[in-house]
N, C-alpha and C. Protein backbone atom coordinates (compact mmCIF):
# COMPACT_ATOMS: atom_id res chain seq x y z
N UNK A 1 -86.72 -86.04 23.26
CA UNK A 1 -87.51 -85.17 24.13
C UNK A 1 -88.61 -86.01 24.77
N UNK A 2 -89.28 -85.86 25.95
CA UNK A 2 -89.96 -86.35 27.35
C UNK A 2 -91.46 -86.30 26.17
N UNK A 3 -92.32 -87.17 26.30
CA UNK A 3 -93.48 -87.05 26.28
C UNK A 3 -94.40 -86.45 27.47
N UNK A 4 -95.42 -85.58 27.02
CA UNK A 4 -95.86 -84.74 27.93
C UNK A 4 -97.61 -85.42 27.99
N UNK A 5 -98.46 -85.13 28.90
CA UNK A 5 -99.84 -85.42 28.69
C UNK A 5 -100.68 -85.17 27.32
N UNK A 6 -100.25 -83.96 27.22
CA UNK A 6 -101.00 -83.80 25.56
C UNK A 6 -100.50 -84.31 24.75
N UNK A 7 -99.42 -85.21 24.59
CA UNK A 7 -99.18 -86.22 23.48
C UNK A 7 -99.80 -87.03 23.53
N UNK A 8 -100.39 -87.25 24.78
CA UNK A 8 -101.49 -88.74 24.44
C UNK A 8 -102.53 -88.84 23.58
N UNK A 9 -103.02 -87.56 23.74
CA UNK A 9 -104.26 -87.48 21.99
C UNK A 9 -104.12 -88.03 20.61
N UNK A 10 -102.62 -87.96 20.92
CA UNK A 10 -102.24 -88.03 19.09
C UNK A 10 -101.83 -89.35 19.23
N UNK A 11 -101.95 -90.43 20.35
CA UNK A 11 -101.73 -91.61 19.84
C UNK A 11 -102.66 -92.42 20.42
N UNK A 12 -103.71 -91.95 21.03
CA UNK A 12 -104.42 -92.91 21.71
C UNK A 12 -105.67 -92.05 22.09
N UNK A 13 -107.13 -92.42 22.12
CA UNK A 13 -108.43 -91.98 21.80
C UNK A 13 -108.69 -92.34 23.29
N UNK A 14 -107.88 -93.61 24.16
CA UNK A 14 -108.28 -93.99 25.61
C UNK A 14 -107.92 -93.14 26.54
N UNK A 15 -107.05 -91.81 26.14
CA UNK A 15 -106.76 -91.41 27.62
C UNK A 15 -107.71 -90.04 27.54
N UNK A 16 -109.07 -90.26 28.10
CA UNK A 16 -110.17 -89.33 27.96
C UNK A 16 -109.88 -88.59 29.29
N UNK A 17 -108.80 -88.89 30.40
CA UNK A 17 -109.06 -88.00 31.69
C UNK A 17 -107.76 -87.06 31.79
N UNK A 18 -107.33 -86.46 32.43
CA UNK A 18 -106.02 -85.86 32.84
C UNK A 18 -105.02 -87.02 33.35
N UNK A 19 -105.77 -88.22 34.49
CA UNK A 19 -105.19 -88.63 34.63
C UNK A 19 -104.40 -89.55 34.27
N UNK A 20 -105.37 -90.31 33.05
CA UNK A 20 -104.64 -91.00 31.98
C UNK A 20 -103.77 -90.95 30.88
N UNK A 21 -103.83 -89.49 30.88
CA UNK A 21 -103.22 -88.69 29.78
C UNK A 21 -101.71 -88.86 30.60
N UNK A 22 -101.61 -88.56 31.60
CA UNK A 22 -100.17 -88.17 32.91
C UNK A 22 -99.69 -89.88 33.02
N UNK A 23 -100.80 -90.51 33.15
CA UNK A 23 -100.06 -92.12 33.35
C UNK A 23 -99.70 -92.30 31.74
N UNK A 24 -100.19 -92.10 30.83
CA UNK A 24 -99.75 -92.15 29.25
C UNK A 24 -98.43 -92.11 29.26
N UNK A 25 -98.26 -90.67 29.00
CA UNK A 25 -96.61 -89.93 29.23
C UNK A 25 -95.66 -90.49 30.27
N UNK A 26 -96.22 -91.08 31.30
CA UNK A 26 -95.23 -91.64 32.56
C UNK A 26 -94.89 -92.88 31.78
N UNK A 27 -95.81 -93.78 31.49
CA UNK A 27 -95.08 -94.95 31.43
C UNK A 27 -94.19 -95.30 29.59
N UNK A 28 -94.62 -94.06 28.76
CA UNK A 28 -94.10 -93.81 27.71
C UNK A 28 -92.41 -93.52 27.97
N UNK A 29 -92.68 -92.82 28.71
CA UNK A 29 -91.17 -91.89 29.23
C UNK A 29 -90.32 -93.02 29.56
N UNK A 30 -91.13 -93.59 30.91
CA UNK A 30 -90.17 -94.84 31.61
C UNK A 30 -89.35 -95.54 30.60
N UNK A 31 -90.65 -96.69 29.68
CA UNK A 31 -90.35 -97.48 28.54
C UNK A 31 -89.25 -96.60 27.32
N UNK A 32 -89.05 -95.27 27.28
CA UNK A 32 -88.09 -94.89 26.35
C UNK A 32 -87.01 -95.35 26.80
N UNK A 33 -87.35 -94.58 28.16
CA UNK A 33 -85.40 -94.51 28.74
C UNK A 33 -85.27 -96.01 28.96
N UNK A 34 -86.05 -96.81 28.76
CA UNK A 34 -85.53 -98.32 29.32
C UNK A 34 -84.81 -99.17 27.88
N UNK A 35 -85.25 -98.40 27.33
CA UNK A 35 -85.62 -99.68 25.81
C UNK A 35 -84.87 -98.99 24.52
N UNK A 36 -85.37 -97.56 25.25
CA UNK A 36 -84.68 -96.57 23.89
C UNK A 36 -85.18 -96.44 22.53
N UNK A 37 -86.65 -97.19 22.44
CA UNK A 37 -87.57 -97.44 21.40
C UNK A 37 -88.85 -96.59 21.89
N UNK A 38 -89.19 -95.71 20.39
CA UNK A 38 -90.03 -95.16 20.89
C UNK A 38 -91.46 -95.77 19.75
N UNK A 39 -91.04 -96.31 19.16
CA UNK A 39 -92.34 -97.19 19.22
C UNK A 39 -92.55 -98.12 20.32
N UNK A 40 -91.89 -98.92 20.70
CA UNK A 40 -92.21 -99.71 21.33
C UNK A 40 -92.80 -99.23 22.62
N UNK A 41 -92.36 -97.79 23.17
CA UNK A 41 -92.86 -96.95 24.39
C UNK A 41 -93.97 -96.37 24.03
N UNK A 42 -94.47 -96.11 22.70
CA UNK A 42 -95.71 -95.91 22.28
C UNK A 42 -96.79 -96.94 22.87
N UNK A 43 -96.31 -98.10 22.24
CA UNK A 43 -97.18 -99.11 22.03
C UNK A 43 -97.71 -99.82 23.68
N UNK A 44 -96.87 -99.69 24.73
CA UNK A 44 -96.65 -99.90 26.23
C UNK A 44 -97.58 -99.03 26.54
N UNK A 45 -97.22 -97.80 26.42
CA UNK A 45 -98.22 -96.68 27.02
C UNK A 45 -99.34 -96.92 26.57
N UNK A 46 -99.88 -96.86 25.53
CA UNK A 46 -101.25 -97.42 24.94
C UNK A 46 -101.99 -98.77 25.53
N UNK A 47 -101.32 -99.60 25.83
CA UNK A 47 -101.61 -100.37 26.44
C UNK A 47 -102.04 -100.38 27.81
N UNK A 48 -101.23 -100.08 28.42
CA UNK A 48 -101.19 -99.48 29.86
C UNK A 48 -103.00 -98.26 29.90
N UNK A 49 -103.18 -97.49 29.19
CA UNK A 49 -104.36 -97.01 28.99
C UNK A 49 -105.08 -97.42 29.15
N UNK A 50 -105.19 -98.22 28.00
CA UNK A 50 -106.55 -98.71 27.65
C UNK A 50 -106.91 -99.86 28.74
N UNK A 51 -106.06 -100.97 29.70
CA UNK A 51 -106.42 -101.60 30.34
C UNK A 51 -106.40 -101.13 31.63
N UNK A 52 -106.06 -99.61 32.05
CA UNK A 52 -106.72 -99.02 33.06
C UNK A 52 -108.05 -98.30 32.70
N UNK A 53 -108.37 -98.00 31.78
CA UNK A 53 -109.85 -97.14 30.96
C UNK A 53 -110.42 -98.31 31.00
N UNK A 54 -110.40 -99.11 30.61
CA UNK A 54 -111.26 -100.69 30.59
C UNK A 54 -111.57 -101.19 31.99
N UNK A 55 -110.88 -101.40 32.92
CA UNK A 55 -111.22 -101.63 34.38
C UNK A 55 -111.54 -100.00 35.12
N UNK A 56 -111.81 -99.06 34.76
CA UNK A 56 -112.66 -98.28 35.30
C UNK A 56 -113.89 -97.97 35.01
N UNK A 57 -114.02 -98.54 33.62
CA UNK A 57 -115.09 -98.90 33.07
C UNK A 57 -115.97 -100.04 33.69
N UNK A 58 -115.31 -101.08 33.94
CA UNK A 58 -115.83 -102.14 34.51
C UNK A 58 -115.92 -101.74 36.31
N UNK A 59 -115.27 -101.03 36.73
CA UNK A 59 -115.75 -100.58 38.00
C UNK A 59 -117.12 -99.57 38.14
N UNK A 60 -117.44 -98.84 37.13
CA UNK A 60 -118.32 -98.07 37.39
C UNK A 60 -119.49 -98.42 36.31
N UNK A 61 -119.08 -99.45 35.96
CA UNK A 61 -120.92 -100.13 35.33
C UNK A 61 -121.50 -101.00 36.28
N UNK A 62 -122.98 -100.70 36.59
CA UNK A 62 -123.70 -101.54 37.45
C UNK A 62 -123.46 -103.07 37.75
N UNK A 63 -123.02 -103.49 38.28
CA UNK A 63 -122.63 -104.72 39.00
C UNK A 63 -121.65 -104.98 38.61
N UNK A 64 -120.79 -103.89 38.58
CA UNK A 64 -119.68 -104.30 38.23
C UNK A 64 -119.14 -104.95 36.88
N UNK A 65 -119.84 -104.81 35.37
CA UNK A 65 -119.82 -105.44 34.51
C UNK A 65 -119.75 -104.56 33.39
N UNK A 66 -118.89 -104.44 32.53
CA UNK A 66 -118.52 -103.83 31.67
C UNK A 66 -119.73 -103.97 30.80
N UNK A 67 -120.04 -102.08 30.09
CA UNK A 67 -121.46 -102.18 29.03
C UNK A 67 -121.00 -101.74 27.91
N UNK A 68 -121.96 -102.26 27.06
CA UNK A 68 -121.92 -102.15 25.47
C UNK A 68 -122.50 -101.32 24.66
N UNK A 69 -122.57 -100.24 24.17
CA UNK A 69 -123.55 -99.39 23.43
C UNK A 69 -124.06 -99.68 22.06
């Protein structure tokens, strides 16, 4: 069965928007049907997240520079 946006919660804490949640599931989905591994389509999608959450991060911190709390 298709991974949907709300599966992204349960494997990943990075997809905080709708839209990351939808790119989650897209490139999860893709990587199933490609590979037929659904860890491994886990682990892609997670990835894929977090290094778009990370460069939007770094786009919207002052000069452009990723911040630290």
């Amino acid at each position: 069965m298709p991974w949907t946006p709300d599966d992204a919660e349960r494997h990943t804490h990075k997809a905080t928007t709708w839209e990351l949640k939808e790119l989650w599931a897209r490139v999860a989905n893709d990587c199933l049907e490609r590979t037929g591994n659904e860890g491994r389509a886990i682990r892609e999608a997670n990835a894929v997240v977090a290094r778009q959450a990370g460069a939007s991060l770094r786009r919207s911190a002052p000069g452009g520079h990723a911040t630290r709390s």
